[in-house]
C-alpha atoms as a PDB file:
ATOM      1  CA  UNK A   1     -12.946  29.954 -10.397  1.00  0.00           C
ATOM      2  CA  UNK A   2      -9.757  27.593 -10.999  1.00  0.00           C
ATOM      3  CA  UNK A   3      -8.786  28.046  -7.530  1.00  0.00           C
ATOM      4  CA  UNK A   4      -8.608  24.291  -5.608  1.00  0.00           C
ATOM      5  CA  UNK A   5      -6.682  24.835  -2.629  1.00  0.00           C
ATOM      6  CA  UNK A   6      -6.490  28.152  -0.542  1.00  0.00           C
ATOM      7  CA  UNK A   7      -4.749  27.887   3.161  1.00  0.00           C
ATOM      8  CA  UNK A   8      -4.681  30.462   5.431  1.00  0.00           C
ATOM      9  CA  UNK A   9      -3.958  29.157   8.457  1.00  0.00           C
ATOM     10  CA  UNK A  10      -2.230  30.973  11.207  1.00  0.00           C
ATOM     11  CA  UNK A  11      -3.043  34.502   9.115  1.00  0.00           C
ATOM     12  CA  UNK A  12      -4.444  37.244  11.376  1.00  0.00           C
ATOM     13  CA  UNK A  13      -7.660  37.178   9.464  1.00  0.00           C
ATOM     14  CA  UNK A  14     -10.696  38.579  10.280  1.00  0.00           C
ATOM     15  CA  UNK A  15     -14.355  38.522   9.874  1.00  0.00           C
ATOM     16  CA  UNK A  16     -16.737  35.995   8.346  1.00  0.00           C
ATOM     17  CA  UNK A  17     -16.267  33.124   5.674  1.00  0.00           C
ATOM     18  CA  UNK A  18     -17.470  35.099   2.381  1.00  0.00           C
ATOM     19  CA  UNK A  19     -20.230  33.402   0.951  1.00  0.00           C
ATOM     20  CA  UNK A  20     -18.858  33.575  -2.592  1.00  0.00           C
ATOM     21  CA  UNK A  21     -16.699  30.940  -1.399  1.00  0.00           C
ATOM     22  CA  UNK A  22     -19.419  28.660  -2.371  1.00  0.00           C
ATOM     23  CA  UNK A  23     -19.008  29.699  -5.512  1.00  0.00           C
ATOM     24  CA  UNK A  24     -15.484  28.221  -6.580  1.00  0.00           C
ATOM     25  CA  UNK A  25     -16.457  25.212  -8.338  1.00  0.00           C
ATOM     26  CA  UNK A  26     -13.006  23.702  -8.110  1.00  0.00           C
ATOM     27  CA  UNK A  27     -12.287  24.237  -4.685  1.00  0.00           C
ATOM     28  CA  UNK A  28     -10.802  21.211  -3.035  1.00  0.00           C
ATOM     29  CA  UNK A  29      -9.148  22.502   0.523  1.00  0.00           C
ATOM     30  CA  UNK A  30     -10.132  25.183   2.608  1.00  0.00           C
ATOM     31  CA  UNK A  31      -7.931  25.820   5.588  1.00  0.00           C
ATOM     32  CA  UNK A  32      -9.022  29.068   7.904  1.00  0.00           C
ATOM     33  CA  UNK A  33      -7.620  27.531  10.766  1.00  0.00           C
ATOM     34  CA  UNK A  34      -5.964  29.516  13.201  1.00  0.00           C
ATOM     35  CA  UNK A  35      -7.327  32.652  12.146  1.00  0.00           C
ATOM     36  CA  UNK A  36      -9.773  35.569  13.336  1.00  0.00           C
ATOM     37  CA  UNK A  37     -12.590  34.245  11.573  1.00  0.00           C
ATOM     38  CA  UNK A  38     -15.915  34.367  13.172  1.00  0.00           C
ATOM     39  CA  UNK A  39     -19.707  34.243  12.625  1.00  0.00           C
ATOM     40  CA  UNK A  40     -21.508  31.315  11.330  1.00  0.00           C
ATOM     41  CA  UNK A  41     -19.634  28.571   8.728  1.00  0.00           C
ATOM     42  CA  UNK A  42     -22.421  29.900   5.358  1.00  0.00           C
ATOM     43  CA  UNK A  43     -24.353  27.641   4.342  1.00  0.00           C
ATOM     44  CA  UNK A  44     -23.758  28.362   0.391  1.00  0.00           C
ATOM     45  CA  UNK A  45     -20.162  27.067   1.262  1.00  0.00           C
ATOM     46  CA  UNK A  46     -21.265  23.683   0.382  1.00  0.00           C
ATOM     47  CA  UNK A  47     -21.948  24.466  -3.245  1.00  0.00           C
ATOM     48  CA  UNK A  48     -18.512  24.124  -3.771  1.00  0.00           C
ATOM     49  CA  UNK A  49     -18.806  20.043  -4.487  1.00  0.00           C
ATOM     50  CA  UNK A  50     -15.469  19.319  -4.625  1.00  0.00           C
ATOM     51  CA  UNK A  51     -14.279  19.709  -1.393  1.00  0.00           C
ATOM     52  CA  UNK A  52     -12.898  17.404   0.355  1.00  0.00           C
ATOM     53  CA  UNK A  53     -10.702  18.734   3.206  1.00  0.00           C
ATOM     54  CA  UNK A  54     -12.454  21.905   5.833  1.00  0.00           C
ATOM     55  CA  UNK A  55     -10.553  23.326   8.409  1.00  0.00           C
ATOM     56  CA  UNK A  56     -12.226  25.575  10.935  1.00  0.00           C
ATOM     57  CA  UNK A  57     -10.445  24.775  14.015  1.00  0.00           C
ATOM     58  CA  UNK A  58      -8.737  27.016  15.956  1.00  0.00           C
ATOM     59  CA  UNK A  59     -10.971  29.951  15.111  1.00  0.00           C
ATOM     60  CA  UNK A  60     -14.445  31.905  16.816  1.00  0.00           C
ATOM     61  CA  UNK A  61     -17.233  30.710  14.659  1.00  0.00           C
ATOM     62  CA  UNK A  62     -20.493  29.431  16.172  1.00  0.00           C
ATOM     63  CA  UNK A  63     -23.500  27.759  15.594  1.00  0.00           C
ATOM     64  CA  UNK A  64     -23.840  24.745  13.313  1.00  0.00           C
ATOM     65  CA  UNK A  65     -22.027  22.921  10.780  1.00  0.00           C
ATOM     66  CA  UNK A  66     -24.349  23.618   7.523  1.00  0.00           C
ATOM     67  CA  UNK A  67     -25.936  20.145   7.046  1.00  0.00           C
ATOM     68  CA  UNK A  68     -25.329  20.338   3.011  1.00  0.00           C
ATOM     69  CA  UNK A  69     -21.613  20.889   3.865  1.00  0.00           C
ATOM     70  CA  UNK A  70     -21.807  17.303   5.744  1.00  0.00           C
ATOM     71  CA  UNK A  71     -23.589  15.892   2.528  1.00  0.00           C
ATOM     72  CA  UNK A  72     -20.536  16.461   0.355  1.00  0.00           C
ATOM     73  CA  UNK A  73     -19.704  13.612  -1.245  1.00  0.00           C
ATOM     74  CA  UNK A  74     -16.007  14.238  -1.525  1.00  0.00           C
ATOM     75  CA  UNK A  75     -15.855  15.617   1.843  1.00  0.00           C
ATOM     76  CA  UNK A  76     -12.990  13.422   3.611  1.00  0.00           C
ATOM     77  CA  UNK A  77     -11.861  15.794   6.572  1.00  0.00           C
ATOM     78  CA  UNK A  78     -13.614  18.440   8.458  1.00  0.00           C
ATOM     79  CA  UNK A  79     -12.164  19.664  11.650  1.00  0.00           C
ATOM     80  CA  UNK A  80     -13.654  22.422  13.654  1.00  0.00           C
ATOM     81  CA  UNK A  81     -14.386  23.689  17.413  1.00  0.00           C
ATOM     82  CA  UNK A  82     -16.917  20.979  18.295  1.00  0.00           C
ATOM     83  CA  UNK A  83     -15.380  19.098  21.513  1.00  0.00           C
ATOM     84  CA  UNK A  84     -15.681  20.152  25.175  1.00  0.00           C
ATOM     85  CA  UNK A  85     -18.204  20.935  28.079  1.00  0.00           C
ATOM     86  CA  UNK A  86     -19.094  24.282  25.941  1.00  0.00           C
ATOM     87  CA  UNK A  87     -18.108  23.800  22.237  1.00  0.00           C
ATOM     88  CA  UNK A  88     -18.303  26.785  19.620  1.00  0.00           C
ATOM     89  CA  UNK A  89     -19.731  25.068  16.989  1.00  0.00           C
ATOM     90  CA  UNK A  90     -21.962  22.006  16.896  1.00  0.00           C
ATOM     91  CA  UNK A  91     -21.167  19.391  13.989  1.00  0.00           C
ATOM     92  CA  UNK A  92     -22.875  16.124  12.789  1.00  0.00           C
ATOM     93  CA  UNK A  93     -20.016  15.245  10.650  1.00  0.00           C
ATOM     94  CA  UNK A  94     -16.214  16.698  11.741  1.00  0.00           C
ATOM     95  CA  UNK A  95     -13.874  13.990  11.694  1.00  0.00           C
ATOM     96  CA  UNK A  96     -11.896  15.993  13.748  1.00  0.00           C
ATOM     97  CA  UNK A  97     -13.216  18.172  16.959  1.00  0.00           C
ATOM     98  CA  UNK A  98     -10.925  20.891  18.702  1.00  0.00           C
ATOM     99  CA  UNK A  99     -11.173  23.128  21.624  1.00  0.00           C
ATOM    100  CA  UNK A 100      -9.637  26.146  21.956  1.00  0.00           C
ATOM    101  CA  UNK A 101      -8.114  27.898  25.069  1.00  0.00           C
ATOM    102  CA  UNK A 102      -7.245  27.055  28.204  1.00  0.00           C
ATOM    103  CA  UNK A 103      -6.742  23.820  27.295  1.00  0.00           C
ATOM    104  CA  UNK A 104      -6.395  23.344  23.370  1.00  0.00           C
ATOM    105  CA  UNK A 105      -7.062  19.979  22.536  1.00  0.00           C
ATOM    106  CA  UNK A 106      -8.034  17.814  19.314  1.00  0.00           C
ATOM    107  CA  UNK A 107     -10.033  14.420  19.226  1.00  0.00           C
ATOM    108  CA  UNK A 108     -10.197  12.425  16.169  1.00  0.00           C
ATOM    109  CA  UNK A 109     -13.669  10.841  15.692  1.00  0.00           C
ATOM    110  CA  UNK A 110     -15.444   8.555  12.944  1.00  0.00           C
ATOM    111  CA  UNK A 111     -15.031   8.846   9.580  1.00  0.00           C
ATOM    112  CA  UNK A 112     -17.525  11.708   7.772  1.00  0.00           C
ATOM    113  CA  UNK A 113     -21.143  10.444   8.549  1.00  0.00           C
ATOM    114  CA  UNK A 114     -22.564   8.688   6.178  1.00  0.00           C
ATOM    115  CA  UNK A 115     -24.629  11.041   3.641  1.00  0.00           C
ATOM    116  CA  UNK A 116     -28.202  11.738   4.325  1.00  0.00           C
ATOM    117  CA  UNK A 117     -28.206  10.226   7.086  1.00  0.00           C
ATOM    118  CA  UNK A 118     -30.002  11.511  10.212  1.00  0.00           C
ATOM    119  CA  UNK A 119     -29.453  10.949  14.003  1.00  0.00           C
ATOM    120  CA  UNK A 120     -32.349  10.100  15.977  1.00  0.00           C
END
């Protein structure tokens, strides 16, 4: 539960985010990026309220970004696979989105939204 920074990037993980994740109160940087990791980003991840940097990039996760993980209010940096004609993940608040393969790019956009606040 002390735990504030874990990085596993470029590991030959595989599987899904476990949900007990959410559960390190301390945790400050998760970095997955690069990895096997798959499924849906859970939602319980954004009980851990300190976070402030999220790296999913470079991985095979779909769906959405979990909306509570955007309301952080710590969050600083998210990155995942959100950019392209057919992107893996769909995110409201990345501040940085990748595509993988053929043609592996990054784009930085804005600044994390602004919490609670909704697109129309």
């Amino acid at each position: 539960k002390s735990l504030k920074e874990l990085h596993l990037y470029g590991n030959y993980l595989q599987g899904e985010i476990p949900q007990e994740m959410g559960d390190l109160p301390n945790l400050e940087v998760l970095d997955v990026s690069f990895t096997y990791m798959e499924g849906l980003v859970p939602s319980r991840l954004a009980n851990a309220k300190q976070l402030r940097e999220v790296y999913l990039d470079n991985c095979n996760f779909v769906g959405r970004i979990p909306a509570g993980l955007c309301k952080l209010k710590n969050l600083q940096a998210l990155s995942a696979d959100c950019l392209g004609r057919n992107p893996e993940v769909t995110c409201e608040c990345c501040t940085i989105c990748c595509q993988g393969m053929p043609d592996p790019k990054c784009k930085e956009m804005k600044s994390v939204a602004k919490k609670g606040a909704t697109k129309k």
